[in-house]
Protein backbone atom coordinates (compact mmCIF):
# COMPACT_ATOMS: atom_id res chain seq x y z
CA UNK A 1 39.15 -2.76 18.62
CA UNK A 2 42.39 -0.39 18.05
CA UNK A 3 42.73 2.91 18.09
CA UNK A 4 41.97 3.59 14.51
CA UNK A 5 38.40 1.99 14.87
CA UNK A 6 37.15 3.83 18.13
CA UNK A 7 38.27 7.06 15.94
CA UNK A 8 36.15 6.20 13.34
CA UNK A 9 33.37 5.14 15.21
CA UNK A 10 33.56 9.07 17.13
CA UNK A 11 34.11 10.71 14.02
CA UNK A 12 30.82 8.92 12.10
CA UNK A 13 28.96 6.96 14.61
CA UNK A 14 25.50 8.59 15.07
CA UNK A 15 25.80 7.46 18.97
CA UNK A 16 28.23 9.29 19.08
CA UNK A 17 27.28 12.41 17.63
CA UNK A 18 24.00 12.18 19.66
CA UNK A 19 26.06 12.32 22.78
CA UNK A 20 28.66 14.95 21.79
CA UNK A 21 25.51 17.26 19.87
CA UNK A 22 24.63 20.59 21.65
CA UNK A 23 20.97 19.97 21.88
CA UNK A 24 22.01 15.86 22.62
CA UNK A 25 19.73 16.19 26.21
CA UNK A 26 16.95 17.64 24.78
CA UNK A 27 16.90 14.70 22.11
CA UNK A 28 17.39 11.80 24.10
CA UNK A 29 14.70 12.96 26.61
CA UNK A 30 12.28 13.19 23.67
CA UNK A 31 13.58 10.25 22.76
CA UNK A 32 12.52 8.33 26.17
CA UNK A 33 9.22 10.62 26.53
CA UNK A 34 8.25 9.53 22.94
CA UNK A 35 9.67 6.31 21.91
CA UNK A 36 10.96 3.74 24.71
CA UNK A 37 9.04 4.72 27.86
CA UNK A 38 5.66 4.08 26.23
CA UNK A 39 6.95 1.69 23.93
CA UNK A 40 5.84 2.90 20.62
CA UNK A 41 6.69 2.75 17.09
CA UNK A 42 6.27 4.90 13.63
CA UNK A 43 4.92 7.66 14.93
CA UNK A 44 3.32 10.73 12.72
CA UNK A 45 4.96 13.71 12.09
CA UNK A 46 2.06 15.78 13.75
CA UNK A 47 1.92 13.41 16.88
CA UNK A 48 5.71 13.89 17.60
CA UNK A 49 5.39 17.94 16.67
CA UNK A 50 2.45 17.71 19.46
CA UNK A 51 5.05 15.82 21.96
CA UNK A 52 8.24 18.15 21.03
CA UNK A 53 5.98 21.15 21.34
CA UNK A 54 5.26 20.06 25.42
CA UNK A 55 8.58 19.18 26.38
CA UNK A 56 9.75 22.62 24.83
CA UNK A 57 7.41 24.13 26.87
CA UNK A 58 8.14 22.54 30.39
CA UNK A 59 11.99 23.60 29.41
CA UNK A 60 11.83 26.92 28.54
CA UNK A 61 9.36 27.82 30.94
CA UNK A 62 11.82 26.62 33.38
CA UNK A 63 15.13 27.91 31.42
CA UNK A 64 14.35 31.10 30.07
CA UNK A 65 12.57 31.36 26.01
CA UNK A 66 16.04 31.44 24.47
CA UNK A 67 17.23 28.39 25.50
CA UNK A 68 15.80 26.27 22.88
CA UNK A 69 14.39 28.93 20.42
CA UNK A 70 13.54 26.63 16.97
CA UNK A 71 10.10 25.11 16.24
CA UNK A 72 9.46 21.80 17.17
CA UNK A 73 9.46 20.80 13.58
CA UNK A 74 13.16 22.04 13.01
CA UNK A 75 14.20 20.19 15.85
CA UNK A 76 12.74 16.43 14.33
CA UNK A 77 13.82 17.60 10.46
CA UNK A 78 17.38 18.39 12.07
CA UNK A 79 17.54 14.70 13.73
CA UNK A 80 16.32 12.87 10.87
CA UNK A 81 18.88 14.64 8.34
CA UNK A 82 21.35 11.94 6.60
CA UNK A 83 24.13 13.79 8.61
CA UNK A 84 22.56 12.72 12.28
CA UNK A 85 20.66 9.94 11.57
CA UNK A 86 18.89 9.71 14.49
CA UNK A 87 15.95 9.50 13.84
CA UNK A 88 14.75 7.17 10.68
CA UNK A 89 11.67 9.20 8.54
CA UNK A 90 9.88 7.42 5.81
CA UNK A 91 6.68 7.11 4.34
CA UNK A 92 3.73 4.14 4.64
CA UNK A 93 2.35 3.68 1.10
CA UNK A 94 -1.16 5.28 0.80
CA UNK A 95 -0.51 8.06 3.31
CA UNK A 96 1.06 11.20 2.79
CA UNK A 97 1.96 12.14 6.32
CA UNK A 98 5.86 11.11 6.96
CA UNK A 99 6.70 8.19 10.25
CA UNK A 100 9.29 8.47 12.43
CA UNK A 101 11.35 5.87 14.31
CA UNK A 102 14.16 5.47 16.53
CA UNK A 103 17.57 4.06 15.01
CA UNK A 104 19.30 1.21 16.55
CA UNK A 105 22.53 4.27 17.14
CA UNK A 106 20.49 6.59 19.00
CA UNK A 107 18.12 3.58 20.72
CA UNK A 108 21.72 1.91 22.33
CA UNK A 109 22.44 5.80 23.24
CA UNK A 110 18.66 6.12 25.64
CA UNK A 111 19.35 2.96 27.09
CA UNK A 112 23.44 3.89 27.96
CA UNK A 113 22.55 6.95 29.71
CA UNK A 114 19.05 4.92 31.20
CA UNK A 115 21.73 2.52 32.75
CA UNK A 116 24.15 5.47 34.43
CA UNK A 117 21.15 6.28 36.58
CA UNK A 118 22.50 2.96 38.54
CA UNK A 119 19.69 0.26 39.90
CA UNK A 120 18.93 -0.15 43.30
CA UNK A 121 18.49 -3.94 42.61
CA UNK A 122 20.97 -5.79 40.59
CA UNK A 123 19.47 -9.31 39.12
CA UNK A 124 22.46 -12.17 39.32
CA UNK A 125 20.58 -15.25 40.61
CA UNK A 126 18.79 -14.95 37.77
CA UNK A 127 21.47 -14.26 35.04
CA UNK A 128 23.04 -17.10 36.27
CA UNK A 129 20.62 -19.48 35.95
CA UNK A 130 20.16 -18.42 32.17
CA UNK A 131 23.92 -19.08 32.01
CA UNK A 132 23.66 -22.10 32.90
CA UNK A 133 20.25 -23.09 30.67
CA UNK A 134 21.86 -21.64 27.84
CA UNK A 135 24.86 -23.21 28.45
CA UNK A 136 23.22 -26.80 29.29
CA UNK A 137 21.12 -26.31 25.93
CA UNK A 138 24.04 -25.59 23.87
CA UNK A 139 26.23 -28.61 25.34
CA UNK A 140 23.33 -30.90 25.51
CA UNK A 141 21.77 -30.48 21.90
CA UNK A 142 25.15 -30.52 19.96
CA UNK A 143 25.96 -34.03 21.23
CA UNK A 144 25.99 -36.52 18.78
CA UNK A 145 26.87 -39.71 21.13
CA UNK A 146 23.39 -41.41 21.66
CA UNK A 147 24.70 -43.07 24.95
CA UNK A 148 25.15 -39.74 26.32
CA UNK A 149 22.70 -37.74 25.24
CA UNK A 150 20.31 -40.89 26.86
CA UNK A 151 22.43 -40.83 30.03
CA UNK A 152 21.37 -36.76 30.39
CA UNK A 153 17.20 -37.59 29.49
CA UNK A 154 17.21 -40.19 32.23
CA UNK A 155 19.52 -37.60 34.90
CA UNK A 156 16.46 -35.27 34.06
CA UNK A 157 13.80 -37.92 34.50
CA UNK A 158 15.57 -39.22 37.84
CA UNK A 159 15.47 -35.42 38.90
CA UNK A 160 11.73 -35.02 37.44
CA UNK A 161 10.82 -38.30 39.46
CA UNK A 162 12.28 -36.93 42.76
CA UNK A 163 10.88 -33.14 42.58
CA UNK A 164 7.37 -34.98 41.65
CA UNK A 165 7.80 -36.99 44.91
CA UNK A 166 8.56 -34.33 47.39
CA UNK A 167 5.79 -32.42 46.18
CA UNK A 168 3.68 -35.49 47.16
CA UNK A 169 4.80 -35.89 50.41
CA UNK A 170 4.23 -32.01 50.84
CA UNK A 171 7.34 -30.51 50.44
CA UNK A 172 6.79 -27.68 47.68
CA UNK A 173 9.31 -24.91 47.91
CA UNK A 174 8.48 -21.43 46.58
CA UNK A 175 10.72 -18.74 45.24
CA UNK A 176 11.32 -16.19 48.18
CA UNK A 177 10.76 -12.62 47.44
CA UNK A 178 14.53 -11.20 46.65
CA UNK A 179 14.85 -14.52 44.16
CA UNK A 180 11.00 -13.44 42.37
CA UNK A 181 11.99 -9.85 42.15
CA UNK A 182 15.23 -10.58 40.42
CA UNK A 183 13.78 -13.11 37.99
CA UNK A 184 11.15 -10.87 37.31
CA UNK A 185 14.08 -8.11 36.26
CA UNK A 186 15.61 -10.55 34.31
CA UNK A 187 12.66 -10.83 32.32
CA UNK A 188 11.64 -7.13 31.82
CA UNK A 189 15.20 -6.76 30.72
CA UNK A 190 15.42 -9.24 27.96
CA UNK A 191 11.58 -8.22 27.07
CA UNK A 192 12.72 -4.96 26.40
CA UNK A 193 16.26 -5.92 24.83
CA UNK A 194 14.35 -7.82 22.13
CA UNK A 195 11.76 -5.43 21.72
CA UNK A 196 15.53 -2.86 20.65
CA UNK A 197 16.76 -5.91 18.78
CA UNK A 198 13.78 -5.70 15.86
CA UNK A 199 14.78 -2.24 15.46
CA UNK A 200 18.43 -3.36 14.64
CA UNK A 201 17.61 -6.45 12.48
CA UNK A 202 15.53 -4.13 10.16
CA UNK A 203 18.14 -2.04 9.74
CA UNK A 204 20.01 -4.81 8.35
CA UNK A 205 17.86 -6.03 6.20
CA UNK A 206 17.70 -2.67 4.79
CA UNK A 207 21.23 -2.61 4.36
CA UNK A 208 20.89 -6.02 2.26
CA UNK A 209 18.59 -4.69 0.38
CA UNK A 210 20.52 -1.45 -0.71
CA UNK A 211 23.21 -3.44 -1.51
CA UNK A 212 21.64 -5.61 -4.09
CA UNK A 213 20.05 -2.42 -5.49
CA UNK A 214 22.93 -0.98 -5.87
CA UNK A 215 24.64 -3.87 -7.61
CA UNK A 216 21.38 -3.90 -10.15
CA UNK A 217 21.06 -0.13 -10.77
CA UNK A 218 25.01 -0.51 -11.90
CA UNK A 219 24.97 -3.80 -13.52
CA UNK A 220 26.32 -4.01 -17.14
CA UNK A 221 26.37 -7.93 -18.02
CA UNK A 222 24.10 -9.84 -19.71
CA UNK A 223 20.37 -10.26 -18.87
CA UNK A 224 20.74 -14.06 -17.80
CA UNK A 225 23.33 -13.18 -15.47
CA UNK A 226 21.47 -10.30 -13.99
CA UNK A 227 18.72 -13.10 -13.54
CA UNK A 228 20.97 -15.14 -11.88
CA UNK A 229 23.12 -12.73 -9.77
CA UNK A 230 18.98 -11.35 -8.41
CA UNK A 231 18.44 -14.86 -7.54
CA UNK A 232 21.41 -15.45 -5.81
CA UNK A 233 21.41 -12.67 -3.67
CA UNK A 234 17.61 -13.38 -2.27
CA UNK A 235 18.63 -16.35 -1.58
CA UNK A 236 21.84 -14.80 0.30
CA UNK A 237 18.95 -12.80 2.43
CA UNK A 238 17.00 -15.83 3.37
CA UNK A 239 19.88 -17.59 3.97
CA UNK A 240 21.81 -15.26 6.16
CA UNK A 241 22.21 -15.43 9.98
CA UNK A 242 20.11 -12.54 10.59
CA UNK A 243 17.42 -14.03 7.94
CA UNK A 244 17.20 -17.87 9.88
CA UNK A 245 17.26 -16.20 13.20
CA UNK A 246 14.39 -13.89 12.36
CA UNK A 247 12.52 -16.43 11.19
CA UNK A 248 12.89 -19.04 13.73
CA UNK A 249 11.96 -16.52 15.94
CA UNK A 250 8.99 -15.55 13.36
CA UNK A 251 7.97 -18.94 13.14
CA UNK A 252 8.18 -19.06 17.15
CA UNK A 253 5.90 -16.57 17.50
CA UNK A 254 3.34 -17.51 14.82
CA UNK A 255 2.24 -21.08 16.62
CA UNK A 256 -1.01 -20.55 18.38
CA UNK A 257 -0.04 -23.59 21.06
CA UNK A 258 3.54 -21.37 21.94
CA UNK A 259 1.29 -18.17 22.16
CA UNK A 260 -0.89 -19.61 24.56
CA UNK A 261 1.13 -20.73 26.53
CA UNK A 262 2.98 -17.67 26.60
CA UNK A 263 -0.20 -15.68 27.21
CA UNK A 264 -0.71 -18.04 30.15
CA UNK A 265 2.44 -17.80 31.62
CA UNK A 266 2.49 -14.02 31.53
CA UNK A 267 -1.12 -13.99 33.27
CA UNK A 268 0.17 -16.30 35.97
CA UNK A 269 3.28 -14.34 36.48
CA UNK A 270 0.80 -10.91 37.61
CA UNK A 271 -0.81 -13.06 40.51
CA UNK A 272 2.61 -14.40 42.27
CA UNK A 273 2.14 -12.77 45.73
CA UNK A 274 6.09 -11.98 45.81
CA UNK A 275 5.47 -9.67 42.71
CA UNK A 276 2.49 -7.47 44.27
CA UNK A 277 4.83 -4.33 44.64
CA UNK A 278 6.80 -4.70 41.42
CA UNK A 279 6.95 -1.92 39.17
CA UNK A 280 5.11 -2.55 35.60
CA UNK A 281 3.98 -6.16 36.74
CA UNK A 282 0.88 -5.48 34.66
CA UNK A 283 2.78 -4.73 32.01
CA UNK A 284 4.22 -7.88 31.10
CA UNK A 285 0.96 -9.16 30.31
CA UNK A 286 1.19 -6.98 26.81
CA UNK A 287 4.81 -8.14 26.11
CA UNK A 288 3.68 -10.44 22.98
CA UNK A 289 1.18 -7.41 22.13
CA UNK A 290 4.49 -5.00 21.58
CA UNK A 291 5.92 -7.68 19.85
CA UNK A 292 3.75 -8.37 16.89
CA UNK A 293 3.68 -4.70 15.64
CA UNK A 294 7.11 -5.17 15.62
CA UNK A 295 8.05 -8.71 14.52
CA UNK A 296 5.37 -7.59 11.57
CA UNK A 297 6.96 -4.08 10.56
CA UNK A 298 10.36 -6.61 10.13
CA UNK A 299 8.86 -8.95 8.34
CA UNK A 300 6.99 -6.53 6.07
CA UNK A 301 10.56 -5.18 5.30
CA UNK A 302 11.88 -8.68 4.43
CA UNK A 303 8.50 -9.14 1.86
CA UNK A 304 9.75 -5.81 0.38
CA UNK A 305 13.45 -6.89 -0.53
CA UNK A 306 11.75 -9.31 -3.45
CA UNK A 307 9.48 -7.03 -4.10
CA UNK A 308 12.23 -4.31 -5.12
CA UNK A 309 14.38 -6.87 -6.97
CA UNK A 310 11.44 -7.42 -9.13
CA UNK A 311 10.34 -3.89 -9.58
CA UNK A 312 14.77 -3.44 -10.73
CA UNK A 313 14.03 -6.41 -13.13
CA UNK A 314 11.23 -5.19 -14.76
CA UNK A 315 12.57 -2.12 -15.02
CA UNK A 316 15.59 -3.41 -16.81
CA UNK A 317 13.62 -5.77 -18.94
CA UNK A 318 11.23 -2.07 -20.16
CA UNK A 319 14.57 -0.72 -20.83
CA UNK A 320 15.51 -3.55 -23.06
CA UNK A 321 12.62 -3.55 -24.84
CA UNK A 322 12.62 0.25 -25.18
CA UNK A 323 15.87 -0.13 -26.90
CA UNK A 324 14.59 -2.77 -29.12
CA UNK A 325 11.89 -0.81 -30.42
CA UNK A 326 14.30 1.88 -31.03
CA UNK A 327 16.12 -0.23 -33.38
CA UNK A 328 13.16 -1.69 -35.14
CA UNK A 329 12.00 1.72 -35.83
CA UNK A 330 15.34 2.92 -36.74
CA UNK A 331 15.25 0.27 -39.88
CA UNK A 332 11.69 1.06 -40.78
CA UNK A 333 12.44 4.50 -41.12
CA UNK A 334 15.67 3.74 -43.20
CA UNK A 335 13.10 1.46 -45.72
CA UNK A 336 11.01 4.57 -45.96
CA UNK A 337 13.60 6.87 -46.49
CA UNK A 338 14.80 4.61 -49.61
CA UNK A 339 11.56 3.68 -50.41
CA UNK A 340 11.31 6.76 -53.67
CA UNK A 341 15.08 6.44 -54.29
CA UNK A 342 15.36 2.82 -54.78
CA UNK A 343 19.64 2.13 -55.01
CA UNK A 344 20.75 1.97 -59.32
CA UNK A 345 20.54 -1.71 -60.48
CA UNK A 346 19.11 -4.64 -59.66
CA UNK A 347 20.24 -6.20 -56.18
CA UNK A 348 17.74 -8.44 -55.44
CA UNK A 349 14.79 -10.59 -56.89
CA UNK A 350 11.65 -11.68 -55.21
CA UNK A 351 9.27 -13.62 -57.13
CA UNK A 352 6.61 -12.82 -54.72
CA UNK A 353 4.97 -9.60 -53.79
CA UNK A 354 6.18 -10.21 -49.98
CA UNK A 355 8.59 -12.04 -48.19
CA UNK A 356 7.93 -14.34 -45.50
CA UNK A 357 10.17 -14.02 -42.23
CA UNK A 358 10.52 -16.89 -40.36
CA UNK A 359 12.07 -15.80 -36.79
CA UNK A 360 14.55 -18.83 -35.41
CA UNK A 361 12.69 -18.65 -31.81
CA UNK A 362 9.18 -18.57 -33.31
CA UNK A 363 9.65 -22.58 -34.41
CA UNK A 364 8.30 -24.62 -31.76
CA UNK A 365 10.50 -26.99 -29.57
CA UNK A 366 11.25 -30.24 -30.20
CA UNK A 367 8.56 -32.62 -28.62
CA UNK A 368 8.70 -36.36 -29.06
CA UNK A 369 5.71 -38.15 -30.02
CA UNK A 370 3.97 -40.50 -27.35
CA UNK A 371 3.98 -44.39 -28.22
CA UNK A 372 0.45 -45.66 -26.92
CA UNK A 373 0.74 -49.25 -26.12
CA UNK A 374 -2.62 -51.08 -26.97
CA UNK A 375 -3.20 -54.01 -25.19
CA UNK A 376 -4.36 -56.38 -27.47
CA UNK A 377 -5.40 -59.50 -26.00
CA UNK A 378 -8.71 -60.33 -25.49
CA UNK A 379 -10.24 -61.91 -22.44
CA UNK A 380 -13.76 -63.93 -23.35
CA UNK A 381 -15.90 -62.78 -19.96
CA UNK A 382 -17.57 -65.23 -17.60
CA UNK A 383 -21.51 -64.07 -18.21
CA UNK A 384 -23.02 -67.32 -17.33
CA UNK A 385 -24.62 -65.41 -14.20
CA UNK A 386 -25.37 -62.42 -15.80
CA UNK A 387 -28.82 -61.29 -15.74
CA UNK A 388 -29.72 -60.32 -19.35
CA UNK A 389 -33.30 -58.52 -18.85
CA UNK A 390 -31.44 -55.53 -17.40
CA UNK A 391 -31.07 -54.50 -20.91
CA UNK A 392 -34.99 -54.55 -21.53
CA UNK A 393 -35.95 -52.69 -18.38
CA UNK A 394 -34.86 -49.40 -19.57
CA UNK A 395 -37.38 -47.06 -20.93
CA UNK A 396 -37.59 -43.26 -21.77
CA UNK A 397 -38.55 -40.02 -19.98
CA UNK A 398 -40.78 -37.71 -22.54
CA UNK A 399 -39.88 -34.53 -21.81
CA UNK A 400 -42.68 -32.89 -24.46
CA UNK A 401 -45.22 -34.88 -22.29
CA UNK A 402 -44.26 -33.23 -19.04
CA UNK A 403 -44.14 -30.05 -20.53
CA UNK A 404 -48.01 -30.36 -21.54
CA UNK A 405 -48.21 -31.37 -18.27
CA UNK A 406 -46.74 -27.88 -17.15
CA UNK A 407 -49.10 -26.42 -19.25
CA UNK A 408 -52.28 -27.73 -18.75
CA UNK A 409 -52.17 -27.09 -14.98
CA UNK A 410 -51.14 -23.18 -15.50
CA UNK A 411 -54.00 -22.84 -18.14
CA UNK A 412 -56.04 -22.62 -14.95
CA UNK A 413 -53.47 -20.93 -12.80
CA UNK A 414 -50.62 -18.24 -12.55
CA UNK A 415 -48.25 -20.97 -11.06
CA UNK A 416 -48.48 -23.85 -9.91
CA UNK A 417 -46.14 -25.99 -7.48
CA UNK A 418 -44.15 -29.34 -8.95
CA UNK A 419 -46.22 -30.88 -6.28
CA UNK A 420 -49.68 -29.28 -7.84
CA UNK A 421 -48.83 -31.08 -11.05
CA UNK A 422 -47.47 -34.51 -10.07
CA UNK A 423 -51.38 -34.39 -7.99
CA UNK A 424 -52.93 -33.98 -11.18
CA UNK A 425 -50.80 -35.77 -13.45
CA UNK A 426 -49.39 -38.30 -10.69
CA UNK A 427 -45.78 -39.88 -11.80
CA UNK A 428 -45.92 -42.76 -13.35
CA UNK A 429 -42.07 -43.38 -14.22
CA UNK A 430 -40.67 -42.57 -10.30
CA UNK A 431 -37.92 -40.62 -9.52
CA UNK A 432 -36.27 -40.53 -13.38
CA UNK A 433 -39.94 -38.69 -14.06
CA UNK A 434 -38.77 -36.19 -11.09
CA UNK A 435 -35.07 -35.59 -12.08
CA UNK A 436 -36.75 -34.58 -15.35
CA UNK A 437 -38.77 -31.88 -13.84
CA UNK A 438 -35.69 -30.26 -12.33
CA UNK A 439 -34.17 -30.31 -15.78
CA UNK A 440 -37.37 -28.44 -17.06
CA UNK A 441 -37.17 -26.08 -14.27
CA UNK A 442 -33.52 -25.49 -14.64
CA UNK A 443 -33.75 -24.95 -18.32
CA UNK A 444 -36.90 -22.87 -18.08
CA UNK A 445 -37.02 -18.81 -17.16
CA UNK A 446 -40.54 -18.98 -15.47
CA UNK A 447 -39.69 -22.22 -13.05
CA UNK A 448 -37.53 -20.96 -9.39
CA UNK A 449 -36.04 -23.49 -7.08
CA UNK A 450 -36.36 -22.73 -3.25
CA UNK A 451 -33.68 -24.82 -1.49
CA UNK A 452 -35.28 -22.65 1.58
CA UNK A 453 -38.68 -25.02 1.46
CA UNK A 454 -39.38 -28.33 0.85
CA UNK A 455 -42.00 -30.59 -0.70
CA UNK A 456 -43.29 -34.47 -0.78
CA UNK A 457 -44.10 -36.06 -3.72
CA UNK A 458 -44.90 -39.69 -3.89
CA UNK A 459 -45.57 -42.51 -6.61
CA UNK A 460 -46.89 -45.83 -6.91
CA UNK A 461 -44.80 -48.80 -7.97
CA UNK A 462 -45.25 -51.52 -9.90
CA UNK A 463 -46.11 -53.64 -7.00
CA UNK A 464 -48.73 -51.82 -5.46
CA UNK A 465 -45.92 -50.26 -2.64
CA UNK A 466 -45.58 -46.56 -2.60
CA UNK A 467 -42.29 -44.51 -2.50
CA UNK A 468 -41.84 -40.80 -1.27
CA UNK A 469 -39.43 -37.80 -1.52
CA UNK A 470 -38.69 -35.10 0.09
CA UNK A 471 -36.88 -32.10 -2.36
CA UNK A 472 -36.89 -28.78 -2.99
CA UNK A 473 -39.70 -26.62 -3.63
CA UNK A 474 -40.37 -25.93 -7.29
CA UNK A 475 -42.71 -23.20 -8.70
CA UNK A 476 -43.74 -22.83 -12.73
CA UNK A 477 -44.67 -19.97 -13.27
CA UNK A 478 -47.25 -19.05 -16.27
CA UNK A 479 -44.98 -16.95 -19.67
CA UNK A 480 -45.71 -13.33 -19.63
């Protein structure tokens, strides 16, 4: 960066107006009491007055009253103004009380003056190893020479082989205290880096999104290429680095086997002896807790961006139509106007009391008409061992027969069972004679079918051997 750029970034960077403001202390400790030392996100209006309203008091019960004489309120409307844009306000549809959250400017501005407080313990072992896995990943999976990329699996299974063998013969080392400690800083750090990076990338898909708003709220072409210009630039969203990166991480996230693992790991991690004294050990158990809210807030902000192109579109196409309306009403109104003072002479002839329009685009599309091939050759079928009597074995269910069946039972009864009937008029045609009572009973509005209960009915066949079922309980009940 020259000179030019870190004077524009002083003169309209709102990091840097945070840190040259007069009240720029008093913000960014709010700003740590409220936001990044609990961890919390889109916060109400009233909750942060509440929170403003006790740091105010601790400081000018300690300062004097003057020193910070405005309302709370002031103070937040003052930081969320276009001109400091420190804090971000919006609304959540179906609630009327206004959010607030942190921008990435004024986020990288707690965490600068968080970092001048110096650390009493510096993590390098561990930064160093992540250099290295980083660095072995990046070599490693960009090879495309099979030879070596085999060479490296079978160093690592070599190296797998031997660690597996010297825990056998009893040899287990364990990570001393100073190298657990700075591992474990290592961690908290990137934990809360990423937890400041979702704050950033929704920014920028904001940005996107305001962009291709613009372009349609000022777009004078045609409608197609409005269509395809929409299209294009979703697809430039999707497609962008900060889209893929979000959602390989989104898709990370989402697998149930990664998330229990990583729930495991992190519950493992609390009971490592070398870690008893470590500050907030317990809470890197909640790490993938902070990060759904705000993987989901992101990704809620990405489902918006097609959501506003559409609500441009159909905007546009209302407009369109609007206009067309306006026309079509502009000619009727001409044909009335003329209707009384018809123009002197004959200028046209119509030898029928109306005339029939015929719109080009109301004619259907060409469509080709389907050939059906018919295959006609025909195959004589081998029916020596067919057996014919098949055909004479089928007979007929009277329905009318089973409904004076229904009847004559309830003529002595308020209802009566399907099993009550089939006792007195037993079933002489099996289980068609059955399938024909749950027709009647489907058919009928007195009949109810409990798939709750059951009942056995059974039936004598033609041999002399008897067949049961089991089905659902049927009740006829007599007409009002």
């Amino acid at each position: 960066m020259d000179y030019y750029a870190i004077n524009s970034l002083r003169e309209n960077h709102a990091g840097w107006s945070l840190l040259r403001a007069q009240n720029g202390p008093l913000a960014v400790c709010f700003f740590m009491t409220a936001f990044t030392e609990p961890n919390q996100r889109n916060i109400g209006r009233q909750q942060l007055i509440d929170a403003l309203d006790d740091v105010l008091f601790g400081l000018r019960d300690a300062y004097g009253e003057d020193r910070f004489p405005r309302p709370a309120s002031e103070y937040l409307d003052d930081w969320a103004a276009p001109e400091r844009a420190w804090l971000r306000k919006y609304y959540v549809p179906g609630q009327d009380e206004p959010r607030y959250d942190l921008t990435p400017a004024a986020e990288d501005v707690v965490h600068w003056v968080e970092s001048l407080r110096g650390r009493d313990f510096v993590a390098t072992q561990s930064r160093l190893t992540s250099i290295f896995a980083v660095l072995k990943a990046l070599v490693q999976q960009s090879e495309t020479d099979p030879e070596v990329r085999l060479a490296e699996l079978q160093r690592q299974r070599d190296g797998i082989d031997a660690e597996m063998q010297r825990i056998r013969d009893g040899n287990i080392r364990v990570m001393s205290t100073p190298e657990a400690l700075d591992h474990f800083q290592q961690l908290t750090a990137l934990a809360r880096d990423l937890l400041a990076d979702f704050r950033e990338v929704e920014q920028n898909f904001r940005k996107l999104d305001r962009q291709v708003r613009e372009q349609i709220a000022t777009w004078d072409g045609s409608q197609g290429e409005l269509l395809e210009t929409i299209f294009a630039n979703q697809q430039d969203i999707s497609s962008s680095l900060q889209g893929r990166t979000f959602q390989g991480f989104w898709d990370y996230l989402m697998s149930p086997q990664l998330r229990t693992e990583l729930r495991d790991l992190l519950q493992r991690a609390t009971r490592i002896e070398a870690l008893a004294g470590a500050e907030n050990l317990h809470a890197v158990t909640r790490l993938h807790q902070d990060w759904l809210p705000a993987v989901e807030q992101t990704q809620a902000t990405v489902r918006q961006l097609s959501q506003q192109m559409r609500r441009l579109l159909d905007d546009k196409v209302f407009l369109e139509n609007k206009r067309i309306m306006q026309l079509i009403r502009s000619i009727e109104s001409g044909a009335l106007s003329t209707r009384e003072l018809p123009p002197s002479g004959v200028f046209m002839e119509i030898a029928a009391p109306s005339v029939d329009v015929a719109l080009p685009f109301e004619r259907p599309l060409y469509e080709p008409s389907r050939k059906v091939m018919v295959d006609d050759d025909v195959v004589a079928a081998d029916d020596a061992d067919v057996d014919a009597g098949a055909l004479f074995s089928q007979f007929h269910v009277d329905t009318e027969r089973l409904k004076a069946n229904i009847d004559a039972v309830l003529a002595d009864a308020e209802q009566a069972t399907l099993a009550d009937i089939t006792d007195a008029y037993p079933l002489s045609q099996g289980l068609a004679e059955v399938v024909a009572y749950y027709q009647l009973a489907t058919e009928s509005d007195w009949a109810d079918i409990n798939p709750d209960a059951t009942q056995q009915l059974s039936w004598s066949l033609p041999d002399g051997s008897i067949r049961e079922a089991t089905i659902d309980r049927i009740i006829f009940g007599r007409p009002a």
